[in-house]
Protein backbone atom coordinates (compact mmCIF):
# COMPACT_ATOMS: atom_id res chain seq x y z
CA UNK A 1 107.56 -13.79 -18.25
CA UNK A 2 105.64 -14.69 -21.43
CA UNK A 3 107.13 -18.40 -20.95
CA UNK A 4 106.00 -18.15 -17.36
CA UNK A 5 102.30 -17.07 -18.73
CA UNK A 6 102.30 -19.96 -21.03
CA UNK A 7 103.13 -22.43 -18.54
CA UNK A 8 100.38 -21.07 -16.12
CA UNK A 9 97.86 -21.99 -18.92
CA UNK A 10 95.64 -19.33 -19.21
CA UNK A 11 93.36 -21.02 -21.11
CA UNK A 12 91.98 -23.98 -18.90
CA UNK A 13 90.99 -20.68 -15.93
CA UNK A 14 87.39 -20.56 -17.46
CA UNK A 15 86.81 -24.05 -16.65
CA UNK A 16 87.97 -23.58 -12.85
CA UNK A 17 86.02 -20.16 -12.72
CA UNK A 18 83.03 -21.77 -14.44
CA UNK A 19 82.58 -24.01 -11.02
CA UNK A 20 82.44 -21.17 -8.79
CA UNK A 21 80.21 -19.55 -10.67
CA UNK A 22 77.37 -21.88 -11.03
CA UNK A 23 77.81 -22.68 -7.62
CA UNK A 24 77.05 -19.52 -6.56
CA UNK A 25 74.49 -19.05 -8.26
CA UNK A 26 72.45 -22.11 -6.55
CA UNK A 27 72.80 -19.88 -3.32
CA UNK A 28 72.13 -16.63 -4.65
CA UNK A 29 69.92 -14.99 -1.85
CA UNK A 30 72.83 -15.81 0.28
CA UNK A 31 75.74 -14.47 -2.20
CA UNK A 32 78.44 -13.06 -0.75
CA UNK A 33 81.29 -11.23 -2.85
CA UNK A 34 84.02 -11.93 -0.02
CA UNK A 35 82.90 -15.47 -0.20
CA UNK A 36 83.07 -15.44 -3.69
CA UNK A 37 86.58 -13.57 -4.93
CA UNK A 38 88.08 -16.19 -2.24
CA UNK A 39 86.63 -19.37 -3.83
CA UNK A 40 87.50 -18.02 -7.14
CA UNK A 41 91.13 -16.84 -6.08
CA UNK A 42 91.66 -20.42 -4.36
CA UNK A 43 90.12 -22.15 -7.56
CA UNK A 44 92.58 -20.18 -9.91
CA UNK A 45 95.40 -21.01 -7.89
CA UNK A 46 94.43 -24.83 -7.63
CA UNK A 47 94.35 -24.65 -11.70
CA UNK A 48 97.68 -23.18 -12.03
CA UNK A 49 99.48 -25.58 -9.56
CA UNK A 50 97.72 -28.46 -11.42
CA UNK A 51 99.06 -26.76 -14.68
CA UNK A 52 102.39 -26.40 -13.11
CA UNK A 53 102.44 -30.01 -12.15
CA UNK A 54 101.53 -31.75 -15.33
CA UNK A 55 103.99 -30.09 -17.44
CA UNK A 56 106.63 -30.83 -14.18
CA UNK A 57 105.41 -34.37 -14.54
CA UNK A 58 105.41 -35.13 -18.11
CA UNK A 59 108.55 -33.94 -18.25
CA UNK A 60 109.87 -36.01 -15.83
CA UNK A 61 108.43 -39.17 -17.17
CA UNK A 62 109.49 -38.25 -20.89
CA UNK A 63 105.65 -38.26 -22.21
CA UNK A 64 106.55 -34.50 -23.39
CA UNK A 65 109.93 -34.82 -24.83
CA UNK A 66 108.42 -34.26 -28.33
CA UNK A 67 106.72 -31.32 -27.47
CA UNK A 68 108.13 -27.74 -27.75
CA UNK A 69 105.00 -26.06 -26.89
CA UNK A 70 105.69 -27.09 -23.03
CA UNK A 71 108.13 -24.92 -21.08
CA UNK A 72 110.14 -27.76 -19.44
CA UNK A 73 110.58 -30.01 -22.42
CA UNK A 74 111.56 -26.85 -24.46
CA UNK A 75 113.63 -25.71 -22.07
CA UNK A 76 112.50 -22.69 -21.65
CA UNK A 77 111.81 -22.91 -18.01
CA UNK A 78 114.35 -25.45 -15.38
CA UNK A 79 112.99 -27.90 -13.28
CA UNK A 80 113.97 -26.20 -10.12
CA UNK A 81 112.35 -23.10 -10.98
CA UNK A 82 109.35 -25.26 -11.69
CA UNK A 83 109.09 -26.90 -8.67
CA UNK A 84 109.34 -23.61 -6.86
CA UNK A 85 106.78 -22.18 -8.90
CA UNK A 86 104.33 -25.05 -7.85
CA UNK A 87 105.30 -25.03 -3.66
CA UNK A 88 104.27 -21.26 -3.95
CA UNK A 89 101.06 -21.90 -5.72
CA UNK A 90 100.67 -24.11 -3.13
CA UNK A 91 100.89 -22.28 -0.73
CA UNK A 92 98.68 -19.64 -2.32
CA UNK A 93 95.99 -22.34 -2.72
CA UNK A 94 96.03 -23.39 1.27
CA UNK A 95 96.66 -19.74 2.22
CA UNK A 96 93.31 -18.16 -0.06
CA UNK A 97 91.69 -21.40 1.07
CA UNK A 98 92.06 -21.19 4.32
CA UNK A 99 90.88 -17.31 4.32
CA UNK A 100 87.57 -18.54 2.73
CA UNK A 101 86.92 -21.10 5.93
CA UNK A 102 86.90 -18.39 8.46
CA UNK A 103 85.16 -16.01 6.03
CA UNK A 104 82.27 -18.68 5.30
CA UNK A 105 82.11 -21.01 8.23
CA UNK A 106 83.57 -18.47 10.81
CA UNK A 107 83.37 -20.77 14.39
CA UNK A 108 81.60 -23.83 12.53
CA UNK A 109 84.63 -26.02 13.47
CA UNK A 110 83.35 -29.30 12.08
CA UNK A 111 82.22 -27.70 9.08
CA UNK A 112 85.85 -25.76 8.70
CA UNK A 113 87.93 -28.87 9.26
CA UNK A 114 85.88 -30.60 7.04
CA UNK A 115 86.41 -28.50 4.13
CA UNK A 116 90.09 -28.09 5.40
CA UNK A 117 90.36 -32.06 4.61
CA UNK A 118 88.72 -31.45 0.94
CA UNK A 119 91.37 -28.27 0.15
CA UNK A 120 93.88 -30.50 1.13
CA UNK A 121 92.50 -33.39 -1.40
CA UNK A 122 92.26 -30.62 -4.16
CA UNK A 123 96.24 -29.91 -4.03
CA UNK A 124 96.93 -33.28 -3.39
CA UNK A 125 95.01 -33.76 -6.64
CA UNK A 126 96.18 -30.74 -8.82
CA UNK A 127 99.61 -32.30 -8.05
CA UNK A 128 99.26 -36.16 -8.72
CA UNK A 129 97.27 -35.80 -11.47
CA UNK A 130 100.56 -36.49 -13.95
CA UNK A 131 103.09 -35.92 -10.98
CA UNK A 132 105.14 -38.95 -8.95
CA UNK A 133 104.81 -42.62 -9.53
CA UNK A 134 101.37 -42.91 -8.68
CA UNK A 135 100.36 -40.33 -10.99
CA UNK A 136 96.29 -40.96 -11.40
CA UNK A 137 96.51 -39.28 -14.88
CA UNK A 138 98.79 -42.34 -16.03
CA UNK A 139 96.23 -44.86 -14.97
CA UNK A 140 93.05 -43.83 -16.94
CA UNK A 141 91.73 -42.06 -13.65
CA UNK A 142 91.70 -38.31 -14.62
CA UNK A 143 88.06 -38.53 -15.63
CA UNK A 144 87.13 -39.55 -12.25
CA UNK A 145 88.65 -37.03 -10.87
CA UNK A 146 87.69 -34.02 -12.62
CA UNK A 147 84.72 -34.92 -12.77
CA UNK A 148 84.51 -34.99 -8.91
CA UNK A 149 86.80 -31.71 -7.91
CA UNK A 150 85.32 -29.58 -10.57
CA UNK A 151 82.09 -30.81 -11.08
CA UNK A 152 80.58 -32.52 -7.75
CA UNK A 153 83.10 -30.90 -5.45
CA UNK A 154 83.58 -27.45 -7.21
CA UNK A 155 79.87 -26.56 -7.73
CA UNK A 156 78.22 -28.17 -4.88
CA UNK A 157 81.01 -27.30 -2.44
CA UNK A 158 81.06 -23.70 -3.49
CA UNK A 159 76.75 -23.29 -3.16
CA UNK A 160 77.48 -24.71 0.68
CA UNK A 161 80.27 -22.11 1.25
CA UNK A 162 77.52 -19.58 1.17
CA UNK A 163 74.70 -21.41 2.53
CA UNK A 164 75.34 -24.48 4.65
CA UNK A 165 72.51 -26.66 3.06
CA UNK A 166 72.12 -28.97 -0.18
CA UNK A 167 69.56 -29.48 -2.06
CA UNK A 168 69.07 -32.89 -4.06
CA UNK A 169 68.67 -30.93 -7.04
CA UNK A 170 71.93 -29.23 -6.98
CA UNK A 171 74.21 -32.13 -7.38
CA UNK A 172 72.18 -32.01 -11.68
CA UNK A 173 74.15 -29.06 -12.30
CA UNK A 174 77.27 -30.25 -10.62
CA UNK A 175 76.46 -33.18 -12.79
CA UNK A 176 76.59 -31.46 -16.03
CA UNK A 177 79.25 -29.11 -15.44
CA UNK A 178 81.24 -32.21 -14.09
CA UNK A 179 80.58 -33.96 -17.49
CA UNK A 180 81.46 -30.79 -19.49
CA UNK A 181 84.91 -30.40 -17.63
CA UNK A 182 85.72 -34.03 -18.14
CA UNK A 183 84.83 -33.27 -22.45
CA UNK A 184 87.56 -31.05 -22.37
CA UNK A 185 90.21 -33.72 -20.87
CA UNK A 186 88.85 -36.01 -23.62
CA UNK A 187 89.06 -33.83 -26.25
CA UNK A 188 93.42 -33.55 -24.94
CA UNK A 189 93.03 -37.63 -24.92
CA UNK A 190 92.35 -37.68 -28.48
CA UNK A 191 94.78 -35.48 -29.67
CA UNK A 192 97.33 -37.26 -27.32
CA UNK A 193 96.08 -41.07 -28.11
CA UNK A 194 98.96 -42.08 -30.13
CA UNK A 195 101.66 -40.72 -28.31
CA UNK A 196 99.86 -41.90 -24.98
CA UNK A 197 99.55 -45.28 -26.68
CA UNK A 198 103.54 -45.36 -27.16
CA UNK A 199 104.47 -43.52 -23.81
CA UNK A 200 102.33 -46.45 -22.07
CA UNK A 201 100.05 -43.64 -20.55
CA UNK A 202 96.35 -45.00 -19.54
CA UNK A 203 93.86 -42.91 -20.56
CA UNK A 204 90.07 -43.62 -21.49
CA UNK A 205 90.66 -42.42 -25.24
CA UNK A 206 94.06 -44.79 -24.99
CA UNK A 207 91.74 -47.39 -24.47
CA UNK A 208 88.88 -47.04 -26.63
CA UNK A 209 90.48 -45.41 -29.28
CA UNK A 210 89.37 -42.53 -31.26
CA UNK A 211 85.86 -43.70 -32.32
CA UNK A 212 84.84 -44.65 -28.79
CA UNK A 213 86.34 -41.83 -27.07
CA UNK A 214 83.99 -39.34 -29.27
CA UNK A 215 80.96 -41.65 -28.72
CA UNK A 216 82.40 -41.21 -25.10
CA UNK A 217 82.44 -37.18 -25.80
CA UNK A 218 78.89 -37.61 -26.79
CA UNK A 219 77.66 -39.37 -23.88
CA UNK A 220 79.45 -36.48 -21.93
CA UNK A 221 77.56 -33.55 -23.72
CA UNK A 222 74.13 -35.33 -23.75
CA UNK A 223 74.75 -36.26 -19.68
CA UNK A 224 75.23 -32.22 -19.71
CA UNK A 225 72.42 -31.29 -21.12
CA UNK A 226 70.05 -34.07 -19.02
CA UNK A 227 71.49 -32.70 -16.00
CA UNK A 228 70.64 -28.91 -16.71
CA UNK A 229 67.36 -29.55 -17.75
CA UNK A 230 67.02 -31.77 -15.14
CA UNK A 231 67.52 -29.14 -12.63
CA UNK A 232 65.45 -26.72 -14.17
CA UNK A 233 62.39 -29.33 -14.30
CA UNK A 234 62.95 -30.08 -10.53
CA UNK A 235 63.57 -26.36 -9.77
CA UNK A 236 60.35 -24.62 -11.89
CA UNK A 237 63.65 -22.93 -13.17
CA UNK A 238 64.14 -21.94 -16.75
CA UNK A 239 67.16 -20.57 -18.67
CA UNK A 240 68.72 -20.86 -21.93
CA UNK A 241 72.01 -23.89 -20.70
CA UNK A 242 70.01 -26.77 -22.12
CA UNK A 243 69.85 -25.25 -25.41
CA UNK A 244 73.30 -23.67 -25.17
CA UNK A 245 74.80 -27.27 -24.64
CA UNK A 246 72.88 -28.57 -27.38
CA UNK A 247 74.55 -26.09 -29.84
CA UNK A 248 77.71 -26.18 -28.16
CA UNK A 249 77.51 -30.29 -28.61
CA UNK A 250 76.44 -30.29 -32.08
CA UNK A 251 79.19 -27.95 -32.88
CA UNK A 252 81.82 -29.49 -31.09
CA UNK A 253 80.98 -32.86 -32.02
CA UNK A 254 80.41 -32.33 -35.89
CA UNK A 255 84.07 -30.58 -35.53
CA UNK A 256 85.60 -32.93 -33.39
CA UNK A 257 84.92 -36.34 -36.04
CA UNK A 258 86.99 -34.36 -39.06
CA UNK A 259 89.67 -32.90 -36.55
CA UNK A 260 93.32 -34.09 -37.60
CA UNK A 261 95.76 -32.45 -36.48
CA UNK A 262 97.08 -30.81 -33.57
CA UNK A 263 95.88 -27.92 -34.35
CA UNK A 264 92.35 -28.94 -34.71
CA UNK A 265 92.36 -30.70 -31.35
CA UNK A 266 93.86 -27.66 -29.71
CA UNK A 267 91.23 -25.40 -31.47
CA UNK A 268 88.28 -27.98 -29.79
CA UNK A 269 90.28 -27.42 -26.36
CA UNK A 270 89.46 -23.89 -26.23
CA UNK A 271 86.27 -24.00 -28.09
CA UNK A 272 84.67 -26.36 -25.51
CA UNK A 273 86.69 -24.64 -22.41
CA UNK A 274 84.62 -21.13 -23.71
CA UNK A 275 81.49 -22.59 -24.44
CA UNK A 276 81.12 -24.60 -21.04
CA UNK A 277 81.36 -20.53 -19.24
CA UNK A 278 78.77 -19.66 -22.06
CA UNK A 279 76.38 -22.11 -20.98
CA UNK A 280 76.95 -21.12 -17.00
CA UNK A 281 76.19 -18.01 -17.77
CA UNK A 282 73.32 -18.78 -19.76
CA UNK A 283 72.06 -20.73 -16.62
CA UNK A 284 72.69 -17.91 -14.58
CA UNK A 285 70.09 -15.85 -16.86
CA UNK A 286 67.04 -17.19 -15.66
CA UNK A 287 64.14 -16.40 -18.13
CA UNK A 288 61.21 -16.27 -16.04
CA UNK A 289 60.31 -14.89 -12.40
């Protein structure tokens, strides 16, 4: 089980979780728990089957065959079992998914086969991102997409779930949270660049190489904290995110230039994965009413 667990990635869940969240909390008169536990269920499962798939795919490509801290390449889990394991995850995802149409949209047909066509793009996208020979995470795309399923598509897509309208304000905190998901997939592109380099993988960081990708990681924190603020200027909304991303950046970043090692990199994974749910909470405490 334990090798299952560590395949499943517990780790990256706050970032998925951190979507629903603050996208619930742009509709709050209009929260609904049912609406809610579904989205985050549905996100969770989306997370694992994109776990699933990237160690499935790196595996299969040979990108991993150095690393013993992923199940496949250390053999500690068979390919069959793993693609089982991502078909029922799946399946989880569309089922949950599904559940959450008729629970938010109920007889809103356009709106239900609308969202039916993004759920659809979301597993399509948890699975390509390393997996089959047009794997987007191979050809320096995987900012673009995070940045759109968890930031744009996760935040702004959850808020209409409860409430069928958008406000032009929402999409800043999308923004933000968008950026501050896509930090964390930098912060793996460092600590990958060389191997990436020699596996031929295209990645940003591959590309700009260390010192661009953390200028790149600071352009990503300060778009963050622009984006909160932002909002809250817009809104007549005040809360403690702005400030929570600039401690969180200054942090990060100051650790991020002396990091050398796996371990370092690793330790920045998780730091940055935790802080980003700090700072949604933080923007969930408003200060003032």
């Amino acid at each position: 089980m334990k090798h299952w667990l560590a395949a499943f990635r517990l780790k990256t869940l706050p970032l998925a979780l951190g979507a629903i969240i603050l996208g619930s909390k742009l509709h709050e008169l209009a929260f609904d728990f049912n609406i809610f536990l579904f989205a985050a269920l549905t996100a969770i499962f989306l997370q694992v089957l994109s776990n699933l798939a990237n160690d499935y795919g790196d595996y299969v490509k040979g990108t991993d065959k150095h690393r013993k801290d992923r199940q496949l390449a250390g053999g500690n889990i068979t390919p069959q079992a793993m693609k089982i394991a991502m078909v029922l995850f799946g399946l989880l995802a569309l089922t949950s998914g599904i559940y959450l149409l008729t629970i938010s949209f109920g007889e809103q047909w356009t709106y239900w086969f609308q969202f039916l066509g993004l759920g659809l793009a979301s597993i399509a996208a948890a699975v390509m991102y390393t997996f089959g020979k047009r794997a987007y995470g191979y050809n320096g795309l995987g900012d673009v997409f995070v940045f759109v399923f968890f930031g744009l598509i996760g935040v702004v897509g959850t808020s209409f779930l409860f409430k069928q309208d958008i406000q032009a304000s929402y999409w800043l905190p999308a923004i933000a949270y968008g950026s501050l998901c896509v930090g964390v997939l930098n912060v793996n592109n460092i600590r990958d660049l060389d191997k990436d380099v020699l596996t031929n993988k295209i990645t940003l960081a591959s590309k700009m190489g260390k010192d661009g990708a953390i200028s790149y990681q600071i352009a990503l924190l300060s778009v963050a904290f622009l984006g909160f603020l932002g909002h809250h200027f817009l809104e007549g909304y005040v809360s403690l995110a702005p400030l929570g991303v600039l401690v969180l950046g200054y942090l990060h970043i100051t650790r991020l230039q002396v990091a050398d090692s796996a371990v370092d990199y690793n330790q920045q994974l998780k730091f940055l994965s935790l802080g980003s749910l700090v700072v949604v909470i933080l923007f969930l405490l408003k200060l003032f009413y």
